[in-house]
C-alpha atoms as a PDB file:
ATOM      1  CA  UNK A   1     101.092  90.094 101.874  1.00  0.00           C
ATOM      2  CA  UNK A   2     101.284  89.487  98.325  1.00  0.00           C
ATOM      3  CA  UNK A   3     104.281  91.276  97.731  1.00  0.00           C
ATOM      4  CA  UNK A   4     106.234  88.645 100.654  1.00  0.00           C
ATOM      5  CA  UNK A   5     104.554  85.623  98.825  1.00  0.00           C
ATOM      6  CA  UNK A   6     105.671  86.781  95.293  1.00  0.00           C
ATOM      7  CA  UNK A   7     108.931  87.887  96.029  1.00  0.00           C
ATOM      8  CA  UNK A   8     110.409  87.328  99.185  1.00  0.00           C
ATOM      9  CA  UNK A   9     112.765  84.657 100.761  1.00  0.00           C
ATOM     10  CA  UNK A  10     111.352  81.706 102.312  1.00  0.00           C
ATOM     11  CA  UNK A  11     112.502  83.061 105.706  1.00  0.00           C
ATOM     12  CA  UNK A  12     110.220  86.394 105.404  1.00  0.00           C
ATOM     13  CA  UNK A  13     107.191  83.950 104.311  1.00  0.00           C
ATOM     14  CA  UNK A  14     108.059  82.293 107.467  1.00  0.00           C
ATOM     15  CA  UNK A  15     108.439  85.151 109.805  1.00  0.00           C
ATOM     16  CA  UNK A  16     105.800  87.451 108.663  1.00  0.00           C
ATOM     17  CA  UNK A  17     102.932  86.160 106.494  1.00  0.00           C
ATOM     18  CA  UNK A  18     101.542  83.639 109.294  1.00  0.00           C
ATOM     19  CA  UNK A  19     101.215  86.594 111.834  1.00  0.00           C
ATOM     20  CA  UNK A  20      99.709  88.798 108.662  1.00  0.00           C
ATOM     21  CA  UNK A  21      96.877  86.293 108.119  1.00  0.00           C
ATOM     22  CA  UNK A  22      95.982  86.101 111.633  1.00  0.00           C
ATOM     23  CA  UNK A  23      95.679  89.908 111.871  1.00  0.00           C
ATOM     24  CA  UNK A  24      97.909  90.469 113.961  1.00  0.00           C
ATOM     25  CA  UNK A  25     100.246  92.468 111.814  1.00  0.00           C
ATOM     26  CA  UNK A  26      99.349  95.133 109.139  1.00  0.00           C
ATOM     27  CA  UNK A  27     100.846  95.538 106.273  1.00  0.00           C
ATOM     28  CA  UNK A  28     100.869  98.454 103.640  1.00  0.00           C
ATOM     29  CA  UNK A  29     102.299  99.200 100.081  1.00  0.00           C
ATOM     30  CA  UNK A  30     104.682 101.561  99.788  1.00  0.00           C
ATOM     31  CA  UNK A  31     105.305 102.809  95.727  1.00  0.00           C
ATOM     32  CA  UNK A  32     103.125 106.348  95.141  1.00  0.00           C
ATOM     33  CA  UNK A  33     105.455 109.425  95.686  1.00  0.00           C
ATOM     34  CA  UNK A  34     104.099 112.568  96.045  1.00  0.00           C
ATOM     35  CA  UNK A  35     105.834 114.220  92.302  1.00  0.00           C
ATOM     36  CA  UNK A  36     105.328 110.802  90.965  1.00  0.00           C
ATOM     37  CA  UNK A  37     101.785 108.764  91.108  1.00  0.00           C
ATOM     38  CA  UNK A  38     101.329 107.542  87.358  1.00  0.00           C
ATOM     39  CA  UNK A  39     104.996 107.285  86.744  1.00  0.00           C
ATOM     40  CA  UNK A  40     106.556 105.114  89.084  1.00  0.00           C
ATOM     41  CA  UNK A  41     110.062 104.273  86.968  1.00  0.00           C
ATOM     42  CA  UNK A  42     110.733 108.546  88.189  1.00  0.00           C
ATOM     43  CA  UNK A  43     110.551 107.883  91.493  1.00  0.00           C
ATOM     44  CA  UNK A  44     113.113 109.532  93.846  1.00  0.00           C
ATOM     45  CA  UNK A  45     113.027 107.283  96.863  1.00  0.00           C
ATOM     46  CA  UNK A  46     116.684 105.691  97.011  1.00  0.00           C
ATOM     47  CA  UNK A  47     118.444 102.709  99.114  1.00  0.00           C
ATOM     48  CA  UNK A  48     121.848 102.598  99.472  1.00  0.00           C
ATOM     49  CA  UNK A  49     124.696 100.681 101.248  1.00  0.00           C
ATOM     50  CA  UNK A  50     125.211 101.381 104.745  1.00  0.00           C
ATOM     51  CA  UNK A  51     128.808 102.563 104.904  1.00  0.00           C
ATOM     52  CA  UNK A  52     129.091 101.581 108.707  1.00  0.00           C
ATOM     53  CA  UNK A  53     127.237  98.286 108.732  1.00  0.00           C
ATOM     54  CA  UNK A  54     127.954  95.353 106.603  1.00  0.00           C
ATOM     55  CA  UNK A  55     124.402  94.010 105.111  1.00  0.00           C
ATOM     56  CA  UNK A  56     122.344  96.834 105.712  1.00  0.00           C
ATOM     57  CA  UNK A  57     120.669  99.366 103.358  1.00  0.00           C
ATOM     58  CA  UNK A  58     119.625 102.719 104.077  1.00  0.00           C
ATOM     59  CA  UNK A  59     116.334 104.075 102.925  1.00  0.00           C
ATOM     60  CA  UNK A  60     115.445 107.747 102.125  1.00  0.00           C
ATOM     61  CA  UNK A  61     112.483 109.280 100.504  1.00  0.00           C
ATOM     62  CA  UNK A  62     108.868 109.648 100.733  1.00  0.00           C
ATOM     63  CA  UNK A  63     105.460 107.899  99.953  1.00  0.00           C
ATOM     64  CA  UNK A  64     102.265 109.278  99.697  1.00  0.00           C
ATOM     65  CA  UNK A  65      98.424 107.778  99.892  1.00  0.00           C
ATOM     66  CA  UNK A  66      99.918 104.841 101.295  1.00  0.00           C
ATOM     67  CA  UNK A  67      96.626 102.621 102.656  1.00  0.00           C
ATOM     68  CA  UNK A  68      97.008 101.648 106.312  1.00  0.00           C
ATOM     69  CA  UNK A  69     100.632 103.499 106.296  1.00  0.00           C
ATOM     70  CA  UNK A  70      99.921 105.200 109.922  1.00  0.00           C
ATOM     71  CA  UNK A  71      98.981 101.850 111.442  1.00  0.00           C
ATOM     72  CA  UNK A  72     101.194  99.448 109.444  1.00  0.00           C
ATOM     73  CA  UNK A  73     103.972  97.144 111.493  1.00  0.00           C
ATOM     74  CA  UNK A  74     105.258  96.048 107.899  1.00  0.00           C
ATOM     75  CA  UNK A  75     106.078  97.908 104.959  1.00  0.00           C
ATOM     76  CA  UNK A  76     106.443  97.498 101.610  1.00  0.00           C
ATOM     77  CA  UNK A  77     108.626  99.970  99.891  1.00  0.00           C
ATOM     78  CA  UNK A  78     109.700 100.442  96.625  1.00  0.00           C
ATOM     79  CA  UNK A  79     113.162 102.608  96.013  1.00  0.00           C
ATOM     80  CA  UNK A  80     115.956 102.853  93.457  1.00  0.00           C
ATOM     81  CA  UNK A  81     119.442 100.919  94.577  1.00  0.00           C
ATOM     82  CA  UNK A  82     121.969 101.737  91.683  1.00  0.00           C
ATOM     83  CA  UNK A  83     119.409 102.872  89.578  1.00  0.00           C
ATOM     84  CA  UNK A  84     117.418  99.895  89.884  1.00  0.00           C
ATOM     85  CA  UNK A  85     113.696  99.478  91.283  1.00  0.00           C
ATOM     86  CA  UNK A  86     113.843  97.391  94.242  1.00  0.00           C
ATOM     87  CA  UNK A  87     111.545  95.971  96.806  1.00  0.00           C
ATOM     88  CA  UNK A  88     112.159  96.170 100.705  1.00  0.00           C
ATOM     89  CA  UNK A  89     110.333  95.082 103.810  1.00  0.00           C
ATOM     90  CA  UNK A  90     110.698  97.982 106.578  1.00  0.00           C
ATOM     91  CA  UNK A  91     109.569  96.616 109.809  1.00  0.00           C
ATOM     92  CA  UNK A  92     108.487  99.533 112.193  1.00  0.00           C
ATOM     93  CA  UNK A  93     109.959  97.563 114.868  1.00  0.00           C
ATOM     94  CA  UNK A  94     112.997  97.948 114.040  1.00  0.00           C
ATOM     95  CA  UNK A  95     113.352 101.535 112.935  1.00  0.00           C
ATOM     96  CA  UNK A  96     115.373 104.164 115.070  1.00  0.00           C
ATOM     97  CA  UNK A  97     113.272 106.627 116.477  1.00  0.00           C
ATOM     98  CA  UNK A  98     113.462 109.564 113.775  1.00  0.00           C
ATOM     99  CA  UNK A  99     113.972 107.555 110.720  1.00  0.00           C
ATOM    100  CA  UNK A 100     110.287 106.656 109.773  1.00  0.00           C
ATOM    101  CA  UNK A 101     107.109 108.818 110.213  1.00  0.00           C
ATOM    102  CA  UNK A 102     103.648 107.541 109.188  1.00  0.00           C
ATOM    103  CA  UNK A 103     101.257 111.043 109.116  1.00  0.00           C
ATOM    104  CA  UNK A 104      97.907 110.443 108.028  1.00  0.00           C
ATOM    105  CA  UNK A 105      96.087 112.467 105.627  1.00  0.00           C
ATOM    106  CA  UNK A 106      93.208 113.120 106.730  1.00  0.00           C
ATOM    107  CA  UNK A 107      89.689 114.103 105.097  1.00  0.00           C
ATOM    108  CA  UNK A 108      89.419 112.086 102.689  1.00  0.00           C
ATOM    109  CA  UNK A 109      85.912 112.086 100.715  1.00  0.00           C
ATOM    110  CA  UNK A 110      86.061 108.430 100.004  1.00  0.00           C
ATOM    111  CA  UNK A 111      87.084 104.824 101.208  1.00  0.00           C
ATOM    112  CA  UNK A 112      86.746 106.054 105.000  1.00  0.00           C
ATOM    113  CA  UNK A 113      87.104 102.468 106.332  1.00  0.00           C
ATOM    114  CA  UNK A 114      90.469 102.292 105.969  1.00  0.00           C
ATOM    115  CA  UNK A 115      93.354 104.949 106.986  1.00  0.00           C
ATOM    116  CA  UNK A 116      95.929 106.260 104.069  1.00  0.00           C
ATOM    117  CA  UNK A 117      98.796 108.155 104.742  1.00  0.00           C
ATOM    118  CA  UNK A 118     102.518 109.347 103.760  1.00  0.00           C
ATOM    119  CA  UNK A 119     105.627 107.293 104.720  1.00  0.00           C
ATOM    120  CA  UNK A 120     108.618 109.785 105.299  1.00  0.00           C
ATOM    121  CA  UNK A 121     112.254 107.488 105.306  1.00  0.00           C
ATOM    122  CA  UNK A 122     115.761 109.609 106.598  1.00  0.00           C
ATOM    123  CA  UNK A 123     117.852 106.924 106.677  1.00  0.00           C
ATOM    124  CA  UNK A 124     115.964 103.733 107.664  1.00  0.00           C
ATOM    125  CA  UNK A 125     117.576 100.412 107.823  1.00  0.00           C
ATOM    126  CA  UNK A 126     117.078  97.597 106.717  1.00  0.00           C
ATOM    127  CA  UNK A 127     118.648  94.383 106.957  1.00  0.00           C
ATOM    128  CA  UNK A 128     119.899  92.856 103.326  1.00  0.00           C
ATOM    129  CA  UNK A 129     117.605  89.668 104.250  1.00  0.00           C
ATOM    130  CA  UNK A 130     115.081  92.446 103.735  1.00  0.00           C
ATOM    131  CA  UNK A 131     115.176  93.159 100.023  1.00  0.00           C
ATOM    132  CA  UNK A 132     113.936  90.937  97.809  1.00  0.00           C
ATOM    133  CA  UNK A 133     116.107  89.320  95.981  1.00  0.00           C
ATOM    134  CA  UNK A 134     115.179  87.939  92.713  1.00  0.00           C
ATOM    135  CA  UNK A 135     112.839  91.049  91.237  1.00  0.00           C
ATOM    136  CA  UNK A 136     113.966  94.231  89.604  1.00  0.00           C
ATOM    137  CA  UNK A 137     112.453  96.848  87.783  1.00  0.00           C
ATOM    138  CA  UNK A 138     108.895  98.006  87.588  1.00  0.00           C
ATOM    139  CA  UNK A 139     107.849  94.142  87.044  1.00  0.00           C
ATOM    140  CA  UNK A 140     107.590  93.743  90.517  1.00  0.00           C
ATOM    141  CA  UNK A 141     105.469  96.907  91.845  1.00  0.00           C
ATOM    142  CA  UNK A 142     103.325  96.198  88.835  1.00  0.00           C
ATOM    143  CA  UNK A 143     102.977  92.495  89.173  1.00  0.00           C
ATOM    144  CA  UNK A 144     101.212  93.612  92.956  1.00  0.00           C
ATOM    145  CA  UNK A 145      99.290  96.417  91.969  1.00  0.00           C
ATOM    146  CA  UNK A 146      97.815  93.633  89.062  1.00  0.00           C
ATOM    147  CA  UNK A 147      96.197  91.727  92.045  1.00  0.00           C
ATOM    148  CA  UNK A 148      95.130  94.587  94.057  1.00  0.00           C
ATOM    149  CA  UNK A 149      93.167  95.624  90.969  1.00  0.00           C
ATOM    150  CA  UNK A 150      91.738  92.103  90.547  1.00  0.00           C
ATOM    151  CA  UNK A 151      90.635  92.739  94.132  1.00  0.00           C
ATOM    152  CA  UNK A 152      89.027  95.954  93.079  1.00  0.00           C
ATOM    153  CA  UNK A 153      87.166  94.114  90.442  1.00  0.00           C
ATOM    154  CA  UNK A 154      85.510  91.561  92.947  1.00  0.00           C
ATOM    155  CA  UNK A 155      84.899  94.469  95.272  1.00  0.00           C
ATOM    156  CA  UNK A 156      82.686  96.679  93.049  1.00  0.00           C
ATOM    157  CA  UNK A 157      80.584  93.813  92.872  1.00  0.00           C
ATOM    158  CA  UNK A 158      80.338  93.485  96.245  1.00  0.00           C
ATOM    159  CA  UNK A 159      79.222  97.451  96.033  1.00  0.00           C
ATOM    160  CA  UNK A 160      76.854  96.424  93.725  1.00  0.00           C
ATOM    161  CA  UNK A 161      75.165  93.907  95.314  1.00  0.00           C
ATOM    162  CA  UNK A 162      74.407  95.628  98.289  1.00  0.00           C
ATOM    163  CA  UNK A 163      72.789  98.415  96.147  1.00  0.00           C
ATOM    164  CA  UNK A 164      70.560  95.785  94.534  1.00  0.00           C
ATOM    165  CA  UNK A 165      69.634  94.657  98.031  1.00  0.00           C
ATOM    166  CA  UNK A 166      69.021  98.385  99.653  1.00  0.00           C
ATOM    167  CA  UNK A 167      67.205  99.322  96.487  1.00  0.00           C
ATOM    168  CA  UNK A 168      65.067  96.213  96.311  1.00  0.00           C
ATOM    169  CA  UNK A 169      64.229  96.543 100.327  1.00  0.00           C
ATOM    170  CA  UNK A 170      63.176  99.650  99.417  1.00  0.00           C
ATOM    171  CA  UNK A 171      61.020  99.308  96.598  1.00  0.00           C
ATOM    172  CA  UNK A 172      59.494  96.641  98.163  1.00  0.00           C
ATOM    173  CA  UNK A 173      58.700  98.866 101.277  1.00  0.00           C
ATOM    174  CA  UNK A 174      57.863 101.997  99.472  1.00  0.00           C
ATOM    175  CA  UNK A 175      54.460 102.616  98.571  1.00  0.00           C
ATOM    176  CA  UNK A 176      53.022 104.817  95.772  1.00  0.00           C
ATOM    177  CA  UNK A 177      49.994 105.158  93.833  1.00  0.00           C
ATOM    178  CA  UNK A 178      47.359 103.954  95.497  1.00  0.00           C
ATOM    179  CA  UNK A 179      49.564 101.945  97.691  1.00  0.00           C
ATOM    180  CA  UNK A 180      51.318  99.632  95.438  1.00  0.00           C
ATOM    181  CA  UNK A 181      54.872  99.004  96.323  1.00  0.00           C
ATOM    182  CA  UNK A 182      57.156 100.961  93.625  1.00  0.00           C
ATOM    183  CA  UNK A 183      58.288  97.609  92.947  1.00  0.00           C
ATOM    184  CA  UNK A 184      55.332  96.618  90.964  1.00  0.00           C
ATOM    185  CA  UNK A 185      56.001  99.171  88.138  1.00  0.00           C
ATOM    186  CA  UNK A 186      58.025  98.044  85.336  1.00  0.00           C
ATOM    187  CA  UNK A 187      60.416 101.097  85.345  1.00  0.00           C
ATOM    188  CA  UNK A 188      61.520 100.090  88.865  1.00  0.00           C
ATOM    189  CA  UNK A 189      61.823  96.284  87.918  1.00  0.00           C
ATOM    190  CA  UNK A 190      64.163  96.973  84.789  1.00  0.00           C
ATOM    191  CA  UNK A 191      66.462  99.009  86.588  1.00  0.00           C
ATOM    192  CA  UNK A 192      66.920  95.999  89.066  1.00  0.00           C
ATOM    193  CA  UNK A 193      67.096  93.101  86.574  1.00  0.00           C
ATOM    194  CA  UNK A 194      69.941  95.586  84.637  1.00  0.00           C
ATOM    195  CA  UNK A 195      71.776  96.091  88.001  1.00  0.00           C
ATOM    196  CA  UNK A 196      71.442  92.017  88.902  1.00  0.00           C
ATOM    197  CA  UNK A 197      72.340  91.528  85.092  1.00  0.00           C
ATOM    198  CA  UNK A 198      75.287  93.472  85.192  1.00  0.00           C
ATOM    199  CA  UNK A 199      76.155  91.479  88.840  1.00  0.00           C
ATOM    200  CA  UNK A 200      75.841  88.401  87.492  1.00  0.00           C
ATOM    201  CA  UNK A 201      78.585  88.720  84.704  1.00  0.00           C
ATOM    202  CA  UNK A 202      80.672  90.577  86.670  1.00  0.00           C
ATOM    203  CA  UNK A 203      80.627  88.181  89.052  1.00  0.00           C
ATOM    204  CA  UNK A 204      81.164  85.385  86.626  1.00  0.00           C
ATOM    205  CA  UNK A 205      83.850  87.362  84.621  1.00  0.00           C
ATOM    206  CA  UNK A 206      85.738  87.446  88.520  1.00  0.00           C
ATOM    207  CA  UNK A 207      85.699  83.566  88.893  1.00  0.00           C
ATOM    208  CA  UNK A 208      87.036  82.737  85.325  1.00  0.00           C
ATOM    209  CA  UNK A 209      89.902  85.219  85.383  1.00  0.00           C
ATOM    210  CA  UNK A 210      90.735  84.026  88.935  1.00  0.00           C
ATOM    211  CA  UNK A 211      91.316  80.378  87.522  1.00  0.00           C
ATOM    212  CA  UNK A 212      92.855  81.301  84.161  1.00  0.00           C
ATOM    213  CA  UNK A 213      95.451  83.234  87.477  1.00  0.00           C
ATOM    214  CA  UNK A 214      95.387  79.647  89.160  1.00  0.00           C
ATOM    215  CA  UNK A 215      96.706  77.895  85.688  1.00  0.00           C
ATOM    216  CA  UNK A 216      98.863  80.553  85.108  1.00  0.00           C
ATOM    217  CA  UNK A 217      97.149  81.109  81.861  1.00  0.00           C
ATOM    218  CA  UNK A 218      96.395  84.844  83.340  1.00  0.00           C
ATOM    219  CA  UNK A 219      96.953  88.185  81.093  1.00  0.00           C
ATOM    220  CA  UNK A 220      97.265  91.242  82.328  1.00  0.00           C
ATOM    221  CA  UNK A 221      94.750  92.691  80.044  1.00  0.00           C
ATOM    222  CA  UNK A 222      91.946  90.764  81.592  1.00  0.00           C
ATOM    223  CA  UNK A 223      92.276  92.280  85.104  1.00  0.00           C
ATOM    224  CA  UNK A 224      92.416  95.988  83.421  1.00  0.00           C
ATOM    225  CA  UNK A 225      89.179  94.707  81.223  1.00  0.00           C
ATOM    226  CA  UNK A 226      86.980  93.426  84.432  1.00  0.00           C
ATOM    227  CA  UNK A 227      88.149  96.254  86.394  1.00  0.00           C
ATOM    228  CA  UNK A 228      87.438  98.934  84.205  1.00  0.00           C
ATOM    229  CA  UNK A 229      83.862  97.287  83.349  1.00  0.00           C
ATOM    230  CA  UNK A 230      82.732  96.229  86.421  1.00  0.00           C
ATOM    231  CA  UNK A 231      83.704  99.470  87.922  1.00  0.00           C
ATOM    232  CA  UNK A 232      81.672 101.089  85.244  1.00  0.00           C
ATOM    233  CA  UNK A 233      78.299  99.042  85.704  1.00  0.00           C
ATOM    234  CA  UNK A 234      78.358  99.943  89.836  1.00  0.00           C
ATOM    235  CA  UNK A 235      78.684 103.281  89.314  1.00  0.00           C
ATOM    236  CA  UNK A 236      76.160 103.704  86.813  1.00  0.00           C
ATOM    237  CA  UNK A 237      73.708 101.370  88.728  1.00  0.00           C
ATOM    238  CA  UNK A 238      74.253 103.320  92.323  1.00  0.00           C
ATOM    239  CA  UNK A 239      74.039 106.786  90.878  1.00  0.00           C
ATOM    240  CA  UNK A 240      70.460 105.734  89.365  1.00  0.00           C
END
C-alpha cells in the first residue's frame, strides 16, 4: 500500500488502496531477485514496450522471498525499462494464464505467520496507467523499504513486550526456595526492569521519529538507528 500512496496516480489510489485497507485485497513487494538481494541497482528483471499493443509493457524476470507473493491480488514490482528502475502494479487479475506464477517457499524457520514466496514474470502485461510515473531509480524501492523498516522497529517492541509479560507471568507463578515466587529475587527483577527499560525508549524513540516523518523533518538515518537498536535490545532480552 505504501508504494500506491507514494507513487502512484490518483486513479490507482482510487481503485486499489480503499479495497487494500478493508482487507479485501493483498498486496506484496516485489524487488529481491534471487542473484541479487543486497544489490538491487543489478537486478535483471526488465519491462519493455509491447510491440503489438499500444500502452502496454511487458514484464519478465523473477522475484524471490517476496512476503504474501502466493496469495497476493496486487503486486508491486520493481524492473529495469531502458535501463531505468521502475515501479509497476501487476494485478493477478489480469494476467494471462502462464505469464505469472507465485510458488511458495516453504520451511521457513522464522516469521511463520505470514507466507513468502518467488514471483516468476514471462511476459506479463501491464497497462501504462500501471507504472508509476513520476519515480525512477533506486529512490523509489528504497524510499518503501525505509517504512517497512520503521515498521520493523515498532514491531520488535511489540516482541518485546510480550516477553516482559510471559516472563513476568511466569516469575510471578514460579516458585522456588522455600516457595517464594522467583520474582522476589533481585536477579529476576533486574532482568525485567532492563527489558521494560529498554521498552520504554524504544517505544518512545518510535513515536518521535514517526512525527519528525509527519513534519517531514524525517532522515533516513534515524529509521536504520531505531531499527538496528531496538532490534538489538529484543533479542538480547528474549534469549535471556
Amino acid at each position: 500500500m505504501g508504494a500506491i500512496y507514494d507513487f502512484g496516480t490518483e486513479e490507482l489510489k482510487e481503485q486499489f488502496l480503499p479495497t487494500m485497507a478493508k482487507g479485501a485485497l493483498i498486496g506484496c513487494f516485489g524487488l529481491t531477485e534471487p542473484n541479487h538481494g543486497s544489490d538491487p541497482g543489478s537486478m535483471e528483471t526488465t519491462a519493455r514496450i509491447d510491440p503489438d499493443r499500444e500502452g502496454v509493457y511487458l514484464l519478465s524476470g523473477s522475484k524471490t522471498w517476496i512476503t504474501n507473493s502466493p496469495i497476493a491480488d496486487v503486486l508491486i514490482v520493481w524492473a529495469k525499462l531502458d535501463g531505468q528502475v521502475r515501479g509497476f502494479l501487476i494485478e493477478r487479475a489480469r494476467c494471462p494464464p502462464g505469464t505469472l506464477e507465485t510458488p511458495a517457499i516453504k520451511n521457513k524457520t522464522g516469521l511463520r505467520a505470514s507466507i513468502t514466496g518467488m514471483i516468476h514474470m514471462d511476459n506479463v502485461p501491464v497497462p501504462k496507467e500501471f507504472m508509476f510515473p513520476d519515480v525512477e531509480g533506486l529512490r523509489g524501492p528504497f524510499a518503501c523499504l525505509n517504512n517497512a523498516r520503521y515498521g520493523i522497529a515498532w514491531g520488535t517492541m511489540g516482541a518485546l513486550e510480550d516477553c516482559i509479560e510471559r516472563a513476568r507471568d511466569y516469575s510471578l507463578s514460579r516458585k522456588q526456595f522455600k516457595g517464594n515466587p522467583l520474582a522476589k529475587y533481585q536477579l529476576i527483577q533486574k532482568k525485567l526492569a532492563d527489558a521494560v527499560t529498554d521498552a520504554t525508549f524504544g517505544l518512545l524513540a518510535c513515536v518521535q521519529v514517526g512525527r519528525l516523518k509527519e513534519q517531514g523533518l524525517l532522515a533516513p538515518e534515524m529509521i536504520s538507528m531505531i531499527k538496528r537498536q531496538n532490534c538489538d535490545r529484543s533479542l538480547a532480552h528474549a534469549r535471556q
